[in-house]
PDB file of N, CA and C in Angstrom:
ATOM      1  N   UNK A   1     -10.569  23.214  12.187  1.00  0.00           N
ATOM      2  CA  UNK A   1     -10.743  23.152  13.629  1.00  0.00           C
ATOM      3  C   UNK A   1      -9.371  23.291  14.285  1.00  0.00           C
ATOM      4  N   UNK A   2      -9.525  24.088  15.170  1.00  0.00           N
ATOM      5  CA  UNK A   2      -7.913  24.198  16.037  1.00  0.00           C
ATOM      6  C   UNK A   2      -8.379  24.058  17.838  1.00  0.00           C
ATOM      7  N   UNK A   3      -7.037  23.296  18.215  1.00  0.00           N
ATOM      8  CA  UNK A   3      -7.106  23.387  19.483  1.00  0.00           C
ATOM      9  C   UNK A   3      -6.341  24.502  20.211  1.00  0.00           C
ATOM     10  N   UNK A   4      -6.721  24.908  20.992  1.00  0.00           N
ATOM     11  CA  UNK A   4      -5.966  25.688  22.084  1.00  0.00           C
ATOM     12  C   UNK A   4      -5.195  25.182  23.271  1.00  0.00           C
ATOM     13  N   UNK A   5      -4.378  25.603  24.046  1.00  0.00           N
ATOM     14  CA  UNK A   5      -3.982  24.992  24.963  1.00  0.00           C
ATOM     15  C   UNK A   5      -4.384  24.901  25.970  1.00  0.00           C
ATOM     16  N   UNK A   6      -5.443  25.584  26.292  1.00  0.00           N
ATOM     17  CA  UNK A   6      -6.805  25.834  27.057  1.00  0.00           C
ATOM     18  C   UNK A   6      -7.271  24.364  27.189  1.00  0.00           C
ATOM     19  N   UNK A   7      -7.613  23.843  25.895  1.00  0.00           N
ATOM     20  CA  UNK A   7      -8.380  22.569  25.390  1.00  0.00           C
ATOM     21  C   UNK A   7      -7.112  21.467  25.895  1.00  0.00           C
ATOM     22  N   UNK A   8      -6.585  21.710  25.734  1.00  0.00           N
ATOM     23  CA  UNK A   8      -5.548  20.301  25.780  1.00  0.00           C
ATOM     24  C   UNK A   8      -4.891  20.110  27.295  1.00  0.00           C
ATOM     25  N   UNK A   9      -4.835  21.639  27.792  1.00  0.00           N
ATOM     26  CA  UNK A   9      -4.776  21.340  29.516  1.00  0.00           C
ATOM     27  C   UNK A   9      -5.903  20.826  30.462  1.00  0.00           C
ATOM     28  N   UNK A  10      -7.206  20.878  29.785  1.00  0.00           N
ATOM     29  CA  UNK A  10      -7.903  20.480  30.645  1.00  0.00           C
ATOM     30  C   UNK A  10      -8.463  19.160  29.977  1.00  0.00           C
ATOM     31  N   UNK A  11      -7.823  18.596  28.559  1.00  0.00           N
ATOM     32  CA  UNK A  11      -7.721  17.069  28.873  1.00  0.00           C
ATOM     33  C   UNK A  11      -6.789  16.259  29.556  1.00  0.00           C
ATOM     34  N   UNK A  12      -5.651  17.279  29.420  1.00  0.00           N
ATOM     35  CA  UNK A  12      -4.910  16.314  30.714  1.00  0.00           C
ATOM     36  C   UNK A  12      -5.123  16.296  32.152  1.00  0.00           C
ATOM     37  N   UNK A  13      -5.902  16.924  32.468  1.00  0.00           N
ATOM     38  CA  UNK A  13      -6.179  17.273  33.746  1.00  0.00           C
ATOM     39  C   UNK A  13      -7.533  16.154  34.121  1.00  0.00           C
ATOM     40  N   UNK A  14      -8.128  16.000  32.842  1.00  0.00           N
ATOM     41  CA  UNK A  14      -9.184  14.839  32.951  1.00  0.00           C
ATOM     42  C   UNK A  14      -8.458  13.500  32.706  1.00  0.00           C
ATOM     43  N   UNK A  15      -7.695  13.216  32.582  1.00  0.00           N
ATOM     44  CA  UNK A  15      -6.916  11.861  32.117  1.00  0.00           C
ATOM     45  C   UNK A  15      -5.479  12.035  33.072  1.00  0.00           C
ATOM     46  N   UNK A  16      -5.799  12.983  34.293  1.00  0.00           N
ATOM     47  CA  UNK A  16      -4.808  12.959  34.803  1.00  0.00           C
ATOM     48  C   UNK A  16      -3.381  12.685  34.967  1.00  0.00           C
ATOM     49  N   UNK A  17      -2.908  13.768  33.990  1.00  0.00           N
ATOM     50  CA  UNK A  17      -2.052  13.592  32.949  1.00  0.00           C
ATOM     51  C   UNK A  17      -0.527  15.180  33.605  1.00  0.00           C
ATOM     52  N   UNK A  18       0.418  14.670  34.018  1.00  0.00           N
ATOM     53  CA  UNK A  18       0.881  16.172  34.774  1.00  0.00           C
ATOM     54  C   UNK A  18       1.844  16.526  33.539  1.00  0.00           C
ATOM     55  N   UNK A  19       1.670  17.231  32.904  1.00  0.00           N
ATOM     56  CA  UNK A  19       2.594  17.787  32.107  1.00  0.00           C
ATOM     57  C   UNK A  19       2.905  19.249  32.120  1.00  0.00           C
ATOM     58  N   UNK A  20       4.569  18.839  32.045  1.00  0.00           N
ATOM     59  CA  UNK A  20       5.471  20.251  31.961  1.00  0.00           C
ATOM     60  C   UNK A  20       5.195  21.053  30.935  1.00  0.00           C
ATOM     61  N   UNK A  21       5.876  22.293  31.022  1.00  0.00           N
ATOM     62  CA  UNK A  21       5.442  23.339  29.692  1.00  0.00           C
ATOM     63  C   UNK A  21       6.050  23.152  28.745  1.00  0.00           C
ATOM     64  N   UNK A  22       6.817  22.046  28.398  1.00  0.00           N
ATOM     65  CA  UNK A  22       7.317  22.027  26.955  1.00  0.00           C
ATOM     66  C   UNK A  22       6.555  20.611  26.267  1.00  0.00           C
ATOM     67  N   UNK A  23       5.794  20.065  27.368  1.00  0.00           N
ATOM     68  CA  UNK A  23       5.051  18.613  26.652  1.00  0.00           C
ATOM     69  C   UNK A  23       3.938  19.157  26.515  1.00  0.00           C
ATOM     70  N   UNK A  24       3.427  20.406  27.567  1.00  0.00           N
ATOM     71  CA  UNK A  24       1.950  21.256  26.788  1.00  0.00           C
ATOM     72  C   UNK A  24       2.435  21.278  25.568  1.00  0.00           C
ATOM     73  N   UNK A  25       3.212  22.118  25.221  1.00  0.00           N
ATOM     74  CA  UNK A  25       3.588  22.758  23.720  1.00  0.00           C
ATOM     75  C   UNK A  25       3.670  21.767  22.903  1.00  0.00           C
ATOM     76  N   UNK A  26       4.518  20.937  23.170  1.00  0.00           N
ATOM     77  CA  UNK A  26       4.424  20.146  21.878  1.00  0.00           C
ATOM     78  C   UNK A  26       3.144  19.029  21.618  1.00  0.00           C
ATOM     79  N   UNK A  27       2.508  18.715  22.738  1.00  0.00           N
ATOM     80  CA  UNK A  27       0.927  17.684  22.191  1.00  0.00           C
ATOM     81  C   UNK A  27       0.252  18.951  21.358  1.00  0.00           C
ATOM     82  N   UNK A  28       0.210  20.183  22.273  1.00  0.00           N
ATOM     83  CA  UNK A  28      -0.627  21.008  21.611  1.00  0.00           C
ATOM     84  C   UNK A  28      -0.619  21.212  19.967  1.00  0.00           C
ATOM     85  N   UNK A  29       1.337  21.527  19.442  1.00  0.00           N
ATOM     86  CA  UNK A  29       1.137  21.487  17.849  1.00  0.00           C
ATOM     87  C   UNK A  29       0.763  20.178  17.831  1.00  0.00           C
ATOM     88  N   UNK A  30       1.074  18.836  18.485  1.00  0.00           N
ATOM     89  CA  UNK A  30       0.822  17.712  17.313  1.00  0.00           C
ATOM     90  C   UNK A  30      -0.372  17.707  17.456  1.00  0.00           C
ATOM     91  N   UNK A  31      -1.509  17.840  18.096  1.00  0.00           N
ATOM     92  CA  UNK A  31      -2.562  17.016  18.031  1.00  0.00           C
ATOM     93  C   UNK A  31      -3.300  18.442  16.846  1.00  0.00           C
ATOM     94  N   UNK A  32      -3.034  19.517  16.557  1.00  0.00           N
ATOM     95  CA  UNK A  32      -2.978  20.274  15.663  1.00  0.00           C
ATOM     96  C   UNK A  32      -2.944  19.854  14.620  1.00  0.00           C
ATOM     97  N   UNK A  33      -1.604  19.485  14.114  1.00  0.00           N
ATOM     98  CA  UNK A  33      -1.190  18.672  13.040  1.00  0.00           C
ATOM     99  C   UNK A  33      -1.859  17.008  13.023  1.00  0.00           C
ATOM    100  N   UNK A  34      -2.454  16.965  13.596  1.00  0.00           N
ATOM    101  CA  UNK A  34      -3.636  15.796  13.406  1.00  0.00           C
ATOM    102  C   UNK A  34      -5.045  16.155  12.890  1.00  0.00           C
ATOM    103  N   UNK A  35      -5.006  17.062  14.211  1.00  0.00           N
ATOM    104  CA  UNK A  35      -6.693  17.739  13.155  1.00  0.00           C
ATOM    105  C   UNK A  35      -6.684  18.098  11.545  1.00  0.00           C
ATOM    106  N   UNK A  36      -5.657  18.816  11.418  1.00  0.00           N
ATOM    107  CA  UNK A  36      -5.470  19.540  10.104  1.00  0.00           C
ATOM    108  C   UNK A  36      -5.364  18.482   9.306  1.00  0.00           C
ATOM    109  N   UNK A  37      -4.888  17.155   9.784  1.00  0.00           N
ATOM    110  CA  UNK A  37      -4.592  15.864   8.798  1.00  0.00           C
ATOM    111  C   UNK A  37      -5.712  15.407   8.468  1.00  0.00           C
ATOM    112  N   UNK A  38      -6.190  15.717   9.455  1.00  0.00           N
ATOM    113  CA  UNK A  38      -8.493  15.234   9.519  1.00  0.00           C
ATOM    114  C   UNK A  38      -8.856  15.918   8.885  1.00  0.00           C
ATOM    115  N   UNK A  39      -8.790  17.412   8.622  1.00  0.00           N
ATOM    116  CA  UNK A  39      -9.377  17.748   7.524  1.00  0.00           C
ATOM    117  C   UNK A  39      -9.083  17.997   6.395  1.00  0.00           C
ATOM    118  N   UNK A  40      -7.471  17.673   6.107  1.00  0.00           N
ATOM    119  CA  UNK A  40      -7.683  17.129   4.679  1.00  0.00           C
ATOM    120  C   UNK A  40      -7.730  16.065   4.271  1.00  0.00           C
ATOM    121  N   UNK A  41      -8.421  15.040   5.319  1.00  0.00           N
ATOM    122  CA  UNK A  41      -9.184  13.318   4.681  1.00  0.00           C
ATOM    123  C   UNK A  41     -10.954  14.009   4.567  1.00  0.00           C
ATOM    124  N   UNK A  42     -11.171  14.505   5.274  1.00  0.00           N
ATOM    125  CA  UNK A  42     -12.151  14.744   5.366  1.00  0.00           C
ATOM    126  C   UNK A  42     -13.103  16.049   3.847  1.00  0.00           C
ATOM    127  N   UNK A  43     -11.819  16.258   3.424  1.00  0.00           N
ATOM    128  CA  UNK A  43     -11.774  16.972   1.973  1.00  0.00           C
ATOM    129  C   UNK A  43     -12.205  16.230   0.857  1.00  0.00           C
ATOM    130  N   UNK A  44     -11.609  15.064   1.150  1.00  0.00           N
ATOM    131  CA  UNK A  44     -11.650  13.982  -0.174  1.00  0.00           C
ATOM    132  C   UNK A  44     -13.006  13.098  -0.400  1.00  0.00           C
ATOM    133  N   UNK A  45     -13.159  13.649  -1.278  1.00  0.00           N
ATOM    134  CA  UNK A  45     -14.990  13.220  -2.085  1.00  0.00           C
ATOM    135  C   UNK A  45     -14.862  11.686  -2.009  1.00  0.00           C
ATOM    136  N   UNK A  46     -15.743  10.921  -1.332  1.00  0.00           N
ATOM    137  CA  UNK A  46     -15.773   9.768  -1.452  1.00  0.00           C
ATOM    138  C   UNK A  46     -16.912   9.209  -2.808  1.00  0.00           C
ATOM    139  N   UNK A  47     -17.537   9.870  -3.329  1.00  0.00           N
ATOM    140  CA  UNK A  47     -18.019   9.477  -4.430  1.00  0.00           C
ATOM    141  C   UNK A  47     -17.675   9.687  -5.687  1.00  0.00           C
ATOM    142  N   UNK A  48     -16.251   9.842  -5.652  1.00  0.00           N
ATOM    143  CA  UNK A  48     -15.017  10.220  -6.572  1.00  0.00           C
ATOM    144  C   UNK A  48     -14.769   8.873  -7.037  1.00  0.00           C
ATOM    145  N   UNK A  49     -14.570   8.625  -8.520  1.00  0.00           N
ATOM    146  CA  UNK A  49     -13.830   7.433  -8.881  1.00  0.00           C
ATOM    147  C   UNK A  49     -12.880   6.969  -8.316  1.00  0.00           C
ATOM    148  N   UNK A  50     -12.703   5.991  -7.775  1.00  0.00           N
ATOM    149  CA  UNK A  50     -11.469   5.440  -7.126  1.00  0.00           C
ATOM    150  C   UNK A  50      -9.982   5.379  -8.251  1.00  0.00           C
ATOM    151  N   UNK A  51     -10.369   4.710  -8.971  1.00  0.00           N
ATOM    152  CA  UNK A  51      -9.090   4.628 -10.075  1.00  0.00           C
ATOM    153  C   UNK A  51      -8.642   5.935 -10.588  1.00  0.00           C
ATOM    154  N   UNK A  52      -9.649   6.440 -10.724  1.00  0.00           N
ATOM    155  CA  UNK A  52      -9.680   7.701 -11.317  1.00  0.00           C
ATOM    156  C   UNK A  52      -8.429   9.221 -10.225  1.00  0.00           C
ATOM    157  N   UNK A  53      -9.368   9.049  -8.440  1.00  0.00           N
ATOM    158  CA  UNK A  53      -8.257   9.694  -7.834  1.00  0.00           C
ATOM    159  C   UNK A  53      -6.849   9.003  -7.561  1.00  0.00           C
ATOM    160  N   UNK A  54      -6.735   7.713  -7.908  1.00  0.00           N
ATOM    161  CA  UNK A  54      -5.756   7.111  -7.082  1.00  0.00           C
ATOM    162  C   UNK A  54      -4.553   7.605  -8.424  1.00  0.00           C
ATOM    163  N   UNK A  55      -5.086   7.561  -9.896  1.00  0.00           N
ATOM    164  CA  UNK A  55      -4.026   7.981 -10.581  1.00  0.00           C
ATOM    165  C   UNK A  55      -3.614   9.505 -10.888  1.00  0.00           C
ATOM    166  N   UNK A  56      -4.549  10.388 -10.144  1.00  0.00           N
ATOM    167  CA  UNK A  56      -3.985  11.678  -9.955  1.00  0.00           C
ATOM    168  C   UNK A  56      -2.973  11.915  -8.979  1.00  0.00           C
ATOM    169  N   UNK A  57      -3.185  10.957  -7.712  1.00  0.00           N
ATOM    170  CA  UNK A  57      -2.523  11.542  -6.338  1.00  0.00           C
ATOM    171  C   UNK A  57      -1.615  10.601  -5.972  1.00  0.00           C
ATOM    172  N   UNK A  58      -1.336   9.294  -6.720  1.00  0.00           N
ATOM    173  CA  UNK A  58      -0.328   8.270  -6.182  1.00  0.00           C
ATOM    174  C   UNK A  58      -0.053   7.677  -7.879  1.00  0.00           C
ATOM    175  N   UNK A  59       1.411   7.807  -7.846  1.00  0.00           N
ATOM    176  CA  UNK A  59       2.287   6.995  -9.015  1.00  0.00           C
ATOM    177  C   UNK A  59       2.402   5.133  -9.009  1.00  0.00           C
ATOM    178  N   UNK A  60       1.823   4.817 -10.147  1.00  0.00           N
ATOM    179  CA  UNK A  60       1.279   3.356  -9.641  1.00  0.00           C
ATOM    180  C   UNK A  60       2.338   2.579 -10.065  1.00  0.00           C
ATOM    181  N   UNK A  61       2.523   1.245  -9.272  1.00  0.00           N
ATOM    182  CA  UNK A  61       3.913   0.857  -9.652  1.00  0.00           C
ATOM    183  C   UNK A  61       3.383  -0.361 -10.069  1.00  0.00           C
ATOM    184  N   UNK A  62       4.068  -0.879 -11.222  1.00  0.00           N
ATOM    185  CA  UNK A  62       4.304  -2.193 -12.682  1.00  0.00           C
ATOM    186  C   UNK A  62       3.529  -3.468 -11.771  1.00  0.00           C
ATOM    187  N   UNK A  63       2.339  -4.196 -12.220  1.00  0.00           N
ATOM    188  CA  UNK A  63       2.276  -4.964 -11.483  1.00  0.00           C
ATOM    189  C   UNK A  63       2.827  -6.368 -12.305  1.00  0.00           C
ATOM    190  N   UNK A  64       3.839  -6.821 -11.781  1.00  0.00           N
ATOM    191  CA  UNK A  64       4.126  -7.833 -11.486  1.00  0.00           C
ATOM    192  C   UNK A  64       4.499  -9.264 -10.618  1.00  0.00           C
ATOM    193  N   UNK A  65       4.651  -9.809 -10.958  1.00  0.00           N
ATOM    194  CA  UNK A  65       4.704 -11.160  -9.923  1.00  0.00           C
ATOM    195  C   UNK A  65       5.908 -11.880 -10.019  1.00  0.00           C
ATOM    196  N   UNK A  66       6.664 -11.571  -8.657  1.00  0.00           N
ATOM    197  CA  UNK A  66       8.172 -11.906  -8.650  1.00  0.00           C
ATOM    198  C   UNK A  66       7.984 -12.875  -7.720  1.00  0.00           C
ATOM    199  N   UNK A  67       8.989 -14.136  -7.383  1.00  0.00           N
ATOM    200  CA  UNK A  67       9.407 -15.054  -6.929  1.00  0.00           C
ATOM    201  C   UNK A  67       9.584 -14.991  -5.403  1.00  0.00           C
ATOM    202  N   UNK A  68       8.841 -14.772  -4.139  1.00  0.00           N
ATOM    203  CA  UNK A  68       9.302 -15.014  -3.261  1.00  0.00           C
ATOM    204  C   UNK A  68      10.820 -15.298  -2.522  1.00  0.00           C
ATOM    205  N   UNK A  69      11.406 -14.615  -1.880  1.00  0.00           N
ATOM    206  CA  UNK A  69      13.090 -15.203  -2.055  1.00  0.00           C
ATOM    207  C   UNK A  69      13.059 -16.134  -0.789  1.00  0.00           C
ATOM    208  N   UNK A  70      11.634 -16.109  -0.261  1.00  0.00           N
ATOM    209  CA  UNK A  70      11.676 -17.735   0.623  1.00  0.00           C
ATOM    210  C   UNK A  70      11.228 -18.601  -0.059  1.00  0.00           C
ATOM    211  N   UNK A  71      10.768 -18.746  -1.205  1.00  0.00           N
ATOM    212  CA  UNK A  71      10.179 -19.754  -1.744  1.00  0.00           C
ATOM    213  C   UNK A  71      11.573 -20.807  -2.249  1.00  0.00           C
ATOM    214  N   UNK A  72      11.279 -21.979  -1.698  1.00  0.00           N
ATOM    215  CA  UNK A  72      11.946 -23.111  -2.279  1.00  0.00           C
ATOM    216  C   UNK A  72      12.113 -24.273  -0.830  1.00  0.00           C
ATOM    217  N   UNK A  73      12.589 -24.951  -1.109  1.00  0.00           N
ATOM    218  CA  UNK A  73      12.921 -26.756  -0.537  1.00  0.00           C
ATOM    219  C   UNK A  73      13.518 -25.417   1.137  1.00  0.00           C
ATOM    220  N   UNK A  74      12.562 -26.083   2.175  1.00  0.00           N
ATOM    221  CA  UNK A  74      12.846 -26.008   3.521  1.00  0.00           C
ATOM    222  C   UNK A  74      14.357 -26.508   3.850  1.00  0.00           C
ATOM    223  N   UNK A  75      14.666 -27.600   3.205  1.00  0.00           N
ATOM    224  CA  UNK A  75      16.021 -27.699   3.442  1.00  0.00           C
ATOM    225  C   UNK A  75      17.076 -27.289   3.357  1.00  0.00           C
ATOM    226  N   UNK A  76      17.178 -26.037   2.527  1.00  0.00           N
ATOM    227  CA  UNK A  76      17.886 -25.431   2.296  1.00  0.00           C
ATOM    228  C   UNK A  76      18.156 -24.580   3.451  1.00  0.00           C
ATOM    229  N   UNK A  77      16.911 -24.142   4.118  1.00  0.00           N
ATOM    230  CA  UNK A  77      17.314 -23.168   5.333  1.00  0.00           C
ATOM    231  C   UNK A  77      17.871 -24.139   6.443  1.00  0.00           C
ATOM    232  N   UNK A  78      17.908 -25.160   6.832  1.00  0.00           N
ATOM    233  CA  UNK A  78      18.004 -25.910   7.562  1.00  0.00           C
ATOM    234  C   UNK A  78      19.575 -26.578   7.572  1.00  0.00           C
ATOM    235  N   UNK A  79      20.185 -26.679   8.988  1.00  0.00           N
ATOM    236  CA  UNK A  79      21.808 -26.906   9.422  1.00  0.00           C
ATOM    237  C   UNK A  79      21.657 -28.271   9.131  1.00  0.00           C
ATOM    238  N   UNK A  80      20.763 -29.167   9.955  1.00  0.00           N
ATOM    239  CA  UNK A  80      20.384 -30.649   9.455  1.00  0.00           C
ATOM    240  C   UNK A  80      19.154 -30.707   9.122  1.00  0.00           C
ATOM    241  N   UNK A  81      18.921 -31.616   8.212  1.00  0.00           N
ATOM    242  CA  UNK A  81      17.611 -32.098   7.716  1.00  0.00           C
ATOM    243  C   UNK A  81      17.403 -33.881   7.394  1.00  0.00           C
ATOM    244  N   UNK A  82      16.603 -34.262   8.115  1.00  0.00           N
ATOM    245  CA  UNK A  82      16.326 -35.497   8.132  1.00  0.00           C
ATOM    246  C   UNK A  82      15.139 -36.434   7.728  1.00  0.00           C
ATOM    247  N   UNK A  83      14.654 -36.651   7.063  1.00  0.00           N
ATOM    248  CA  UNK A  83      13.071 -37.054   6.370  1.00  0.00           C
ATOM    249  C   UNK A  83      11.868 -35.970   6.800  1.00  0.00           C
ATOM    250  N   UNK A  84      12.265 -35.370   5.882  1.00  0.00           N
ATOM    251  CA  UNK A  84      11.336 -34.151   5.975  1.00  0.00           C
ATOM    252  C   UNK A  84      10.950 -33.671   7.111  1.00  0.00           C
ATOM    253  N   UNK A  85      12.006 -33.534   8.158  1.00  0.00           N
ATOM    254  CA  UNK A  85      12.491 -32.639   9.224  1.00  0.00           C
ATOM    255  C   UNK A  85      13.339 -31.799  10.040  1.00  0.00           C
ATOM    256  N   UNK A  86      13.330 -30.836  10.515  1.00  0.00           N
ATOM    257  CA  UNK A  86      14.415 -30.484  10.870  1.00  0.00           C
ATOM    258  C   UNK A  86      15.164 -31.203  12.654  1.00  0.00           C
ATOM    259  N   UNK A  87      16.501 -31.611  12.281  1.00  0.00           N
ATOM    260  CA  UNK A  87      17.118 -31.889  13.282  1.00  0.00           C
ATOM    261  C   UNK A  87      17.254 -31.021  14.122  1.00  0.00           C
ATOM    262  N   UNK A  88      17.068 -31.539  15.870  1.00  0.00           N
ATOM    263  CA  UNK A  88      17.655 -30.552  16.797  1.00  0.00           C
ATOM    264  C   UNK A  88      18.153 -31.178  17.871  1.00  0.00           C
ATOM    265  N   UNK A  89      19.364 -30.636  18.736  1.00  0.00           N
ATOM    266  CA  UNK A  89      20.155 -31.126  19.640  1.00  0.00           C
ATOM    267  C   UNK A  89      18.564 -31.582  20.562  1.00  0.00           C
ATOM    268  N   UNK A  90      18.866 -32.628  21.149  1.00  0.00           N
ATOM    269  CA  UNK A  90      18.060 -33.235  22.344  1.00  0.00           C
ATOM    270  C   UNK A  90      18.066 -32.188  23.316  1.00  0.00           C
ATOM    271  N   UNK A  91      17.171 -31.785  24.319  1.00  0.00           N
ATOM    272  CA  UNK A  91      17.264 -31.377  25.279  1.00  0.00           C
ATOM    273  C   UNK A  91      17.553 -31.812  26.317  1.00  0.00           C
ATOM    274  N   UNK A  92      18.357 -31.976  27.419  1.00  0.00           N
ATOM    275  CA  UNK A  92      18.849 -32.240  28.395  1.00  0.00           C
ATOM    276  C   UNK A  92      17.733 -32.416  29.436  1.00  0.00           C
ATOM    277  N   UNK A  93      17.157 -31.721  29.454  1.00  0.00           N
ATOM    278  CA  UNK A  93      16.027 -31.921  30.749  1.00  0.00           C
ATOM    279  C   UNK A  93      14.527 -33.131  29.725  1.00  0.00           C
ATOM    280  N   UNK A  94      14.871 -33.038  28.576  1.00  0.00           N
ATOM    281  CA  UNK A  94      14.046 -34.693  28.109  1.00  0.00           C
ATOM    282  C   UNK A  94      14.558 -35.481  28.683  1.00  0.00           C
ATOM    283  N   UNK A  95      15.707 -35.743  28.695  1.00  0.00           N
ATOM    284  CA  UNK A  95      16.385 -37.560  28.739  1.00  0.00           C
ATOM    285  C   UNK A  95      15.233 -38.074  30.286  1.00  0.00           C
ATOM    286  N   UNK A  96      14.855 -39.239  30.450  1.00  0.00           N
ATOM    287  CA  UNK A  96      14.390 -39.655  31.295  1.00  0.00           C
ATOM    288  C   UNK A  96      15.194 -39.963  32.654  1.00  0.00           C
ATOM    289  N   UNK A  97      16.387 -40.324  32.259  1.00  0.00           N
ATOM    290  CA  UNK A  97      17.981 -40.370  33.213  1.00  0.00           C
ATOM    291  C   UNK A  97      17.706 -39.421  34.193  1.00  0.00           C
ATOM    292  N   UNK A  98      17.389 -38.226  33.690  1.00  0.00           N
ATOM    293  CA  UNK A  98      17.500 -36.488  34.489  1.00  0.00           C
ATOM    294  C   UNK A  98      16.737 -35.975  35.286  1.00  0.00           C
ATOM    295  N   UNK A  99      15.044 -36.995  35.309  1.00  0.00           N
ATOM    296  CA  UNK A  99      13.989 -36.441  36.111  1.00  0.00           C
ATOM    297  C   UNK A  99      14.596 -37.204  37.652  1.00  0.00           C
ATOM    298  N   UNK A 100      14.330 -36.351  38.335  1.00  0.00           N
ATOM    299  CA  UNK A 100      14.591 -37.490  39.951  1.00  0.00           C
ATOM    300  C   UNK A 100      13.148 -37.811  40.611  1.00  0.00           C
ATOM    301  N   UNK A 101      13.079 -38.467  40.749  1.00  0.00           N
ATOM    302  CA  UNK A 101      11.888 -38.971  42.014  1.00  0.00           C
ATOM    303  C   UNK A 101      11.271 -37.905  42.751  1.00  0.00           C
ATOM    304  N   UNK A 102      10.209 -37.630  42.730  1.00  0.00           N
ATOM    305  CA  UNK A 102      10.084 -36.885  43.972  1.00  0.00           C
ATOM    306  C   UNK A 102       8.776 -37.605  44.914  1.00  0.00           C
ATOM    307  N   UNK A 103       8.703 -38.866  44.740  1.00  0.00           N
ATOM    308  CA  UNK A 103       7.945 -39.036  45.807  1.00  0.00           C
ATOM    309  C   UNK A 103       9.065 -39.644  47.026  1.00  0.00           C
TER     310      UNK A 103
END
């Protein structure tokens, strides 16, 4: 399936859309290069073995199970740590001193 620019000016014209002649040109190839991407998904046999295409068309990588490099004691990320929390400067507008009256 291909679009024309025929087709693509008068969706912008429905989505009221003002485009110059070099943003015609270029939606026009991409949305091209979209269709064409549609039809080669649209190629692929879905009642195809899965394992079967995935090791023709994609190189499968070692499965293993490595260590998280966040995994370990929270405290470690932490400047202070205090019974299983992290310390933080008080805020200034907490202290009770700081609210004024307003009645």
């Amino acid at each position: 399936m291909a679009i024309e620019r025929s087709q693509l000016e008068k969706i912008a014209e429905l989505a009221r859309l003002e485009l110059s002649e070099e943003e015609a040109t270029r939606l026009t190839r991409d949305c091209q290069a979209i269709l064409e991407y549609f039809e080669a998904i649209r190629q692929i046999d879905p009642d195809a073995d899965a394992a079967e295409s995935a090791e023709r068309s994609t190189a499968l990588r070692q499965d293993r199970v490595d260590c998280d490099p966040l995994e370990g004691p929270l405290s470690d990320l932490a400047p202070l740590w205090r019974d299983g929390y992290f310390v933080l400067p008080r805020l200034p507008a907490m202290d009770a001193d700081d609210f004024e009256d307003e009645s």
